[in-house]
N, C-alpha and C. Protein backbone atom coordinates (compact mmCIF):
# COMPACT_ATOMS: atom_id res chain seq x y z
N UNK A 1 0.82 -1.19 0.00
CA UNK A 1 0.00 0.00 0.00
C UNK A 1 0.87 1.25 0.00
N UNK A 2 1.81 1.11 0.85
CA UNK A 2 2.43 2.68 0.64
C UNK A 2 3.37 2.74 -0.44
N UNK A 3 3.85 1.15 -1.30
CA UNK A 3 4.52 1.85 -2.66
C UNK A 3 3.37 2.20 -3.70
N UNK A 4 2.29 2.27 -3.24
CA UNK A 4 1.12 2.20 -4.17
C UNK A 4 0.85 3.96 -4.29
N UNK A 5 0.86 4.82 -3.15
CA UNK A 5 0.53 5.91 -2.38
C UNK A 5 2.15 6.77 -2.70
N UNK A 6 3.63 5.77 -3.01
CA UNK A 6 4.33 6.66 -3.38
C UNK A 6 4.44 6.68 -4.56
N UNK A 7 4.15 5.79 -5.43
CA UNK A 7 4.03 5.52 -6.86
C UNK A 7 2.99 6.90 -7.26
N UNK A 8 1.63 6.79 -7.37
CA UNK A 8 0.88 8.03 -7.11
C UNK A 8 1.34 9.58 -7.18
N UNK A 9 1.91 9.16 -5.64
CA UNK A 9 2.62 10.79 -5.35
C UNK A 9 3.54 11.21 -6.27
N UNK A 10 4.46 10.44 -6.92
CA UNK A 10 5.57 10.47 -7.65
C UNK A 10 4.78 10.76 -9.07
N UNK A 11 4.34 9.81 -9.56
CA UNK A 11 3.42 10.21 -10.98
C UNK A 11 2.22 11.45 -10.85
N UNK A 12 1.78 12.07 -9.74
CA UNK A 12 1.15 13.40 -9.32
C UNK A 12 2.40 14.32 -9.98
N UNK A 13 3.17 13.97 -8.84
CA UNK A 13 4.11 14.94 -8.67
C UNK A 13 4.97 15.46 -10.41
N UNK A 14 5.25 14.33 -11.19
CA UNK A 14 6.00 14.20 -12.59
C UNK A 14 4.61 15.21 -13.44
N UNK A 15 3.25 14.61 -12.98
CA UNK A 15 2.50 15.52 -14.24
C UNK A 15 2.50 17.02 -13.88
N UNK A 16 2.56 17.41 -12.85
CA UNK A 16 2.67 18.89 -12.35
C UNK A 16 3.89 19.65 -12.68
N UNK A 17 4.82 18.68 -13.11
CA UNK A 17 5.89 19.83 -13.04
C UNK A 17 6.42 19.80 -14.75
N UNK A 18 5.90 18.38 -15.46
CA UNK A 18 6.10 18.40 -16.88
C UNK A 18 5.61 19.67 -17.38
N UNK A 19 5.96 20.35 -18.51
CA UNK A 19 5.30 21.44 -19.45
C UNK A 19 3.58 20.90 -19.99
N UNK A 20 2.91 21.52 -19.89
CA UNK A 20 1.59 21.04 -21.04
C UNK A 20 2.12 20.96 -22.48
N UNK A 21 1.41 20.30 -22.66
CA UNK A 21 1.56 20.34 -24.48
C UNK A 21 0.42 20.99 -25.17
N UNK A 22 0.47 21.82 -25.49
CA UNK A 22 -0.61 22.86 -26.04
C UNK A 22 -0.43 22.56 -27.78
N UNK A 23 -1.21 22.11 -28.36
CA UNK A 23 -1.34 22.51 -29.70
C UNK A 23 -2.28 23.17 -30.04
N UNK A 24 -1.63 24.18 -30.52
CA UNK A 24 -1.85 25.51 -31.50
C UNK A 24 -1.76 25.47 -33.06
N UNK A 25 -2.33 25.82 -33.70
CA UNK A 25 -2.17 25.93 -35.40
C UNK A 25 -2.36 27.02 -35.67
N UNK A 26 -1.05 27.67 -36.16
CA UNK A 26 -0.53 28.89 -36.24
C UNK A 26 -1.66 29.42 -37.56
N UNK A 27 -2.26 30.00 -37.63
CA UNK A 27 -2.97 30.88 -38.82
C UNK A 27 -1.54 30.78 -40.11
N UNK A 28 -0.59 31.36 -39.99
CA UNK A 28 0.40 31.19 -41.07
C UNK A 28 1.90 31.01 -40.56
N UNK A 29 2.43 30.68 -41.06
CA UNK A 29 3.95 30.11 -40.96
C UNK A 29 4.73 31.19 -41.56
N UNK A 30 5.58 32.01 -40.98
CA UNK A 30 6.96 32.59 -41.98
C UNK A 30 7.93 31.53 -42.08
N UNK A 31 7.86 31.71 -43.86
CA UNK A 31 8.46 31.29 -44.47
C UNK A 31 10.18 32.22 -45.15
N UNK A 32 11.53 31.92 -45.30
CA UNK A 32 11.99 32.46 -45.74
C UNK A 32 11.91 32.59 -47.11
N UNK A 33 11.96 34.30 -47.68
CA UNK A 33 11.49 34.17 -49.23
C UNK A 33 12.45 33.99 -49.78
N UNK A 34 11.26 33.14 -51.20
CA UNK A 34 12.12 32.16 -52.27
C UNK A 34 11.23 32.38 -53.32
N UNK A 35 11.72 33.58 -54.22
CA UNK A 35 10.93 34.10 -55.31
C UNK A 35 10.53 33.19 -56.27
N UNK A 36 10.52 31.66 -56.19
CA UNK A 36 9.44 31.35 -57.71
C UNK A 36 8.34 30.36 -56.21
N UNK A 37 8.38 30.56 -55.33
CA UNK A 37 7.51 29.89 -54.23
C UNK A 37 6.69 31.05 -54.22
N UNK A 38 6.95 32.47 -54.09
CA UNK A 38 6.39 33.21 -53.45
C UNK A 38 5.43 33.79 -55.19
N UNK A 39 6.08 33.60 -56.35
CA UNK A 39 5.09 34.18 -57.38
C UNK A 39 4.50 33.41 -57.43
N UNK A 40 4.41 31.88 -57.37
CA UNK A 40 3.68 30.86 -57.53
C UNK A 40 2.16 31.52 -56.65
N UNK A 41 2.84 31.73 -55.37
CA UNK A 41 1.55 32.11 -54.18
C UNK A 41 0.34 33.14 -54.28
N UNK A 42 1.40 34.40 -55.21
CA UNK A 42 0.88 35.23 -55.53
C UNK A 42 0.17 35.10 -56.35
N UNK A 43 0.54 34.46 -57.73
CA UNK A 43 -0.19 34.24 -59.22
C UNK A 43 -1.31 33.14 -58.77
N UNK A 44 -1.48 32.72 -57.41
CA UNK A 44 -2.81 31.60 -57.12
C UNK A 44 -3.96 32.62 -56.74
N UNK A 45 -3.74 33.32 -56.56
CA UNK A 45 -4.93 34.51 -56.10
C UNK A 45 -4.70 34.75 -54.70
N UNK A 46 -4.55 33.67 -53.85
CA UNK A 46 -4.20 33.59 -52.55
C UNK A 46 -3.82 34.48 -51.86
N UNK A 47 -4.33 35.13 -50.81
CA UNK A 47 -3.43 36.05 -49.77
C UNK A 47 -2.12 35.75 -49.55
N UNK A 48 -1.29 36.79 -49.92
CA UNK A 48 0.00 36.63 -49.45
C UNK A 48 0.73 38.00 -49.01
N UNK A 49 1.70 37.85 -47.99
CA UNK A 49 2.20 38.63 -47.22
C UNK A 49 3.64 38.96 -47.41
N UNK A 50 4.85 39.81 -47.79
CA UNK A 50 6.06 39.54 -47.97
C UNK A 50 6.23 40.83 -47.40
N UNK A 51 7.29 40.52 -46.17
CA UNK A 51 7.73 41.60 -44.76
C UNK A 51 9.30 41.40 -45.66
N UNK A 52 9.78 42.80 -45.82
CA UNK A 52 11.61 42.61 -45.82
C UNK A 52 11.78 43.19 -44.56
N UNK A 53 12.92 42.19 -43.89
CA UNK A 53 13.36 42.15 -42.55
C UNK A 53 14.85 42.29 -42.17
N UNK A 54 15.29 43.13 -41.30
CA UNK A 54 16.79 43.17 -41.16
C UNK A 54 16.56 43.13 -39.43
N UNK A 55 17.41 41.96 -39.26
CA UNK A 55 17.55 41.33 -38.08
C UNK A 55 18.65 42.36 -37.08
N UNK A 56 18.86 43.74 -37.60
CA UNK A 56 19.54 44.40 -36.84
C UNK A 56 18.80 46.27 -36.41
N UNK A 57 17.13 45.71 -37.31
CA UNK A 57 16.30 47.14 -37.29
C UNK A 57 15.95 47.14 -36.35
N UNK A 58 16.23 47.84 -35.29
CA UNK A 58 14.69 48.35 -34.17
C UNK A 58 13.46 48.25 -34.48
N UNK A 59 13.12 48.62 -36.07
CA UNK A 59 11.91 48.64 -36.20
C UNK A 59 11.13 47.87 -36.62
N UNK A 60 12.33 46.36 -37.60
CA UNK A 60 11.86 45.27 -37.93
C UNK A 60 11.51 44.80 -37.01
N UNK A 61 12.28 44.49 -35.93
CA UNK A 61 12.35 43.76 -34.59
C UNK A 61 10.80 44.19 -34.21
N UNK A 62 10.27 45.36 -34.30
CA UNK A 62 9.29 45.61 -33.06
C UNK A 62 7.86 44.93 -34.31
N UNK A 63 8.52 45.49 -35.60
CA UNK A 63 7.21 44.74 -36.33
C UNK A 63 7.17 42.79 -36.67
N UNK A 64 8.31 42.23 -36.38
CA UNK A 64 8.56 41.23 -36.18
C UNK A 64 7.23 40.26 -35.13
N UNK A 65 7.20 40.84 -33.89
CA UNK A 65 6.68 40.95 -32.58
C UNK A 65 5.62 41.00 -32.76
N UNK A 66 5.06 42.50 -33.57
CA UNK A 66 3.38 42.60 -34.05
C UNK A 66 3.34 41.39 -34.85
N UNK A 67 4.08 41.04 -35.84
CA UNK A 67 3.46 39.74 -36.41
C UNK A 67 3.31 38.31 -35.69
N UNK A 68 4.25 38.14 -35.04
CA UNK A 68 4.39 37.13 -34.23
C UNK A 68 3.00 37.17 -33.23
N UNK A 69 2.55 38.08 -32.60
CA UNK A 69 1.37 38.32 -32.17
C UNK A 69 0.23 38.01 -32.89
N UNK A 70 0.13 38.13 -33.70
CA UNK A 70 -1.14 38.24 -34.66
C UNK A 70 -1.17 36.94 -35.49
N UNK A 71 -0.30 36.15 -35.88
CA UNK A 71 -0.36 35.06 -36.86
C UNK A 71 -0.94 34.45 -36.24
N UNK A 72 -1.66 33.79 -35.30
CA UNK A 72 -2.79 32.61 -34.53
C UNK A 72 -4.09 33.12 -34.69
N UNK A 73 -4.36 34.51 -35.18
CA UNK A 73 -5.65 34.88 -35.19
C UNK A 73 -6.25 33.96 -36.65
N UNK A 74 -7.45 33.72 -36.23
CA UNK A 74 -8.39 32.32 -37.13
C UNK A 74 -8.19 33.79 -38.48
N UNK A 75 -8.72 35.01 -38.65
CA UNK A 75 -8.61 35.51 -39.57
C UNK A 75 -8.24 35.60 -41.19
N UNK A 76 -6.76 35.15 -40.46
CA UNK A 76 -5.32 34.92 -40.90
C UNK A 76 -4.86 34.29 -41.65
N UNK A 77 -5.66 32.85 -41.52
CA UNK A 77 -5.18 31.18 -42.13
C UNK A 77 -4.81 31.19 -43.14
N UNK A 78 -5.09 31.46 -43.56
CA UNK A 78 -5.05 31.52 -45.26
C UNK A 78 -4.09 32.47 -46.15
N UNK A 79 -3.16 32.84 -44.76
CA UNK A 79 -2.16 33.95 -45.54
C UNK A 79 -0.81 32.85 -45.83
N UNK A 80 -0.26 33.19 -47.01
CA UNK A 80 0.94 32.75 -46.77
C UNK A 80 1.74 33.62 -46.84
N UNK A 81 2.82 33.72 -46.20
CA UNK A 81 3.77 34.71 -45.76
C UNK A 81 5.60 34.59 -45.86
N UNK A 82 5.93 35.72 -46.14
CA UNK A 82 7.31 34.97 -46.40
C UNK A 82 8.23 36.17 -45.88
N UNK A 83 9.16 36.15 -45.35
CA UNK A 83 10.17 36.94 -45.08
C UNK A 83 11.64 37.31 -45.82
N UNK A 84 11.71 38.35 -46.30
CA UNK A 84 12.95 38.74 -47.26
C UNK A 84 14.13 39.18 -46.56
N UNK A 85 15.23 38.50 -46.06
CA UNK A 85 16.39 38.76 -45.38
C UNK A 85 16.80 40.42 -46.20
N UNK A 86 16.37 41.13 -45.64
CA UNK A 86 17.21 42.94 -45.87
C UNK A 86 19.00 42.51 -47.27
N UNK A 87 19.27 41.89 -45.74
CA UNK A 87 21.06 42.11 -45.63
C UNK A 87 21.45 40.83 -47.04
N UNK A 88 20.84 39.74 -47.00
CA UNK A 88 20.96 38.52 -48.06
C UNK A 88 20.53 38.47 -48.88
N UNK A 89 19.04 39.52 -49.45
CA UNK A 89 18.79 39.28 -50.31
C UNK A 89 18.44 40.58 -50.76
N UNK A 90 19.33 41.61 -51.11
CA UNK A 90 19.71 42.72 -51.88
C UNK A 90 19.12 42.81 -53.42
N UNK A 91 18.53 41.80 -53.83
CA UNK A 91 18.30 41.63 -55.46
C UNK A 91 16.96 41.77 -55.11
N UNK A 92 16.62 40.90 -54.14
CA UNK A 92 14.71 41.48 -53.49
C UNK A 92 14.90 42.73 -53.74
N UNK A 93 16.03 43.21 -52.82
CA UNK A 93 14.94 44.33 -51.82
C UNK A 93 14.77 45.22 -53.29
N UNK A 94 16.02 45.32 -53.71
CA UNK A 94 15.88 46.13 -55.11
C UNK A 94 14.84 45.78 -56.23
N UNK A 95 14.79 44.82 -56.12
CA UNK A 95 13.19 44.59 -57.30
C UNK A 95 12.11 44.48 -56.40
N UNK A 96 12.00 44.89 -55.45
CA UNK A 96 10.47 45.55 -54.45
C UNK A 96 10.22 46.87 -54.31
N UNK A 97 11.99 47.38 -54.84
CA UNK A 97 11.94 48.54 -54.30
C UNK A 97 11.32 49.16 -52.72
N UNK A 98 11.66 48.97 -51.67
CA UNK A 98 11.16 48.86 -50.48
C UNK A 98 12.51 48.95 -49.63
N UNK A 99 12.01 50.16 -48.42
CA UNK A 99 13.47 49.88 -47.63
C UNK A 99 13.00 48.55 -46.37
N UNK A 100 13.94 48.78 -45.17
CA UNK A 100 13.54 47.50 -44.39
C UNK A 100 12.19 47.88 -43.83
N UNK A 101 11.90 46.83 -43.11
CA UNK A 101 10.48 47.14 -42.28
C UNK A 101 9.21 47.27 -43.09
N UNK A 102 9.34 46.69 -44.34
CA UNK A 102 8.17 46.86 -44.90
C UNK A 102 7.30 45.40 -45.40
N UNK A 103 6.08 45.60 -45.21
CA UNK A 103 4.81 44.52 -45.70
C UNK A 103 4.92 45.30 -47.07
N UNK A 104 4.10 44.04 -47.39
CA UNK A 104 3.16 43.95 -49.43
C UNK A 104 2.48 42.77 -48.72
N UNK A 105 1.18 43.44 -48.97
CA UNK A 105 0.15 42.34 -49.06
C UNK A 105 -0.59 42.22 -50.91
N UNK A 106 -1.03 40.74 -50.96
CA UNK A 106 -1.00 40.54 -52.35
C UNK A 106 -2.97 39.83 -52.48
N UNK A 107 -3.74 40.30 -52.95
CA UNK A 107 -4.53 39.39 -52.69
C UNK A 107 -5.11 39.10 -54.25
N UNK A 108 -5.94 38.06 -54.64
CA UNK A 108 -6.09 38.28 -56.03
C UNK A 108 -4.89 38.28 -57.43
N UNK A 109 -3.96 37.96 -56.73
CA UNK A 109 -2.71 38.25 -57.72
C UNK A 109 -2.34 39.45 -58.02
N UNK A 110 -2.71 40.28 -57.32
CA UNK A 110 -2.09 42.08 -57.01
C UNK A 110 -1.89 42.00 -55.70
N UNK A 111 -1.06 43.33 -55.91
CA UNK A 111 -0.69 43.79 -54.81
C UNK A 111 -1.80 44.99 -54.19
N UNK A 112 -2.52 44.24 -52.77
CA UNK A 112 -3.42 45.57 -52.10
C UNK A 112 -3.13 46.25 -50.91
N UNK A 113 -1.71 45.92 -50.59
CA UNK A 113 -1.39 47.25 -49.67
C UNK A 113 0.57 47.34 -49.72
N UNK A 114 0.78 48.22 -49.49
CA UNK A 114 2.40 48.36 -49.02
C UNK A 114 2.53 49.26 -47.87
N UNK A 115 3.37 48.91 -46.93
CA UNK A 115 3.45 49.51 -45.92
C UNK A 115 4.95 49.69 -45.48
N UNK A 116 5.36 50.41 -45.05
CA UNK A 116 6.85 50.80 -44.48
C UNK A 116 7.01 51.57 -42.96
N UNK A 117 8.24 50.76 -42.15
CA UNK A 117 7.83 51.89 -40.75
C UNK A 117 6.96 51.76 -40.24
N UNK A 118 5.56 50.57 -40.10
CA UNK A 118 4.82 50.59 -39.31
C UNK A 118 4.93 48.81 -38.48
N UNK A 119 5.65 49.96 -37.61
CA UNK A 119 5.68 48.33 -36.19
C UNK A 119 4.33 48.11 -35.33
N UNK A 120 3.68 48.65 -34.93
CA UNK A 120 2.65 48.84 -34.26
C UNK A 120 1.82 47.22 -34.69
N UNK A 121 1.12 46.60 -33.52
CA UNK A 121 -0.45 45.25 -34.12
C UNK A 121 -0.90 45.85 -34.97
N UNK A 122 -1.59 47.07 -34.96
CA UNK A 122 -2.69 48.01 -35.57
C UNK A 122 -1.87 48.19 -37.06
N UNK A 123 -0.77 48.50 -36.92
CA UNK A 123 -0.13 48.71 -38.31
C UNK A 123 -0.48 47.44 -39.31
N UNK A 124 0.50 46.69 -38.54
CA UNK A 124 0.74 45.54 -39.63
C UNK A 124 -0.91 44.85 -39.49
N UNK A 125 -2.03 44.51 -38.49
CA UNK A 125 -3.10 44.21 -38.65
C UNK A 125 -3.77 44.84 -40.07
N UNK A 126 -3.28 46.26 -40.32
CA UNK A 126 -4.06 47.15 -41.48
C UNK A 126 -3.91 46.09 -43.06
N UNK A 127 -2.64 45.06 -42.86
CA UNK A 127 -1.81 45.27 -43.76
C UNK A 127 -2.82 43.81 -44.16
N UNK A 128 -2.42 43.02 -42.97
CA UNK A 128 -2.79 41.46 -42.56
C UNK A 128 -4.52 41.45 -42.91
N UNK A 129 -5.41 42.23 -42.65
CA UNK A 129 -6.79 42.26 -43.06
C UNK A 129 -6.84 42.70 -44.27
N UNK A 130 -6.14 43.42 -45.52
CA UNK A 130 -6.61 43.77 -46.71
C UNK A 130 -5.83 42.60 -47.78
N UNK A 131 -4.72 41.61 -47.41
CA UNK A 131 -4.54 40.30 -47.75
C UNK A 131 -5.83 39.12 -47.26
N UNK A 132 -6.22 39.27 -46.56
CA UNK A 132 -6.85 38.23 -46.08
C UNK A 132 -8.34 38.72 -46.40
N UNK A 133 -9.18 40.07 -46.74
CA UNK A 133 -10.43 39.77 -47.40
C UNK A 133 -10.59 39.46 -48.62
């Protein structure tokens, strides 16, 4: 009886302190961009999202965060999204024409918003709802 009562206590004790396992399904995945993935996405009609990002902006960083926030919203699902390294991929940024910190949302196989400099939820949300209606 009492290895029964420490067995118990011990397997109590192991589920309380393990992590939960929460599954979540992220609304969209960043992807790193890979221009015949990302025209493919675009030319489907499909919502799509392309952030150029420099991993040394203050301001990428803070719009980084707003996205990271916002990609679980059910809204969303259906975006696919891709991220353009600033610093690696110089041939982007120049055929986007776009400095860092900036969204293109694509819906329909156009482009229906561009945005630059806006880190804010509310910003990039502006960007994330006119891809996704």
């Amino acid at each position: 009886m009492n290895t029964r009562r420490l067995f118990l206590a011990l397997l109590g004790a192991a589920a309380l302190s393990a992590p939960l396992a929460v599954t979540r399904a992220h609304a969209f995945v960043i992807q790193p961009y890979n221009e015949a993935a990302a025209q493919k996405a675009i030319r489907s009609g499909k919502p799509v999202v392309i952030e150029v990002y420099a991993s040394w902006c203050p301001i990428c960083l803070a719009q980084a965060a707003s996205v990271d926030a916002l990609k679980d919203k059910p809204a969303y699902r259906d975006i696919t999204y891709y991220r353009v390294d600033f610093d690696a991929q110089k041939d982007v940024v120049k055929a986007l024409d776009v400095p860092r910190a900036t969204l293109i949302a694509y819906r329909g196989g156009k482009e229906v918003a561009r945005q630059s400099w806006g880190p804010t939820q509310e910003d990039v949300m502006n960007v994330l709802m006119k891809a996704s209606q």
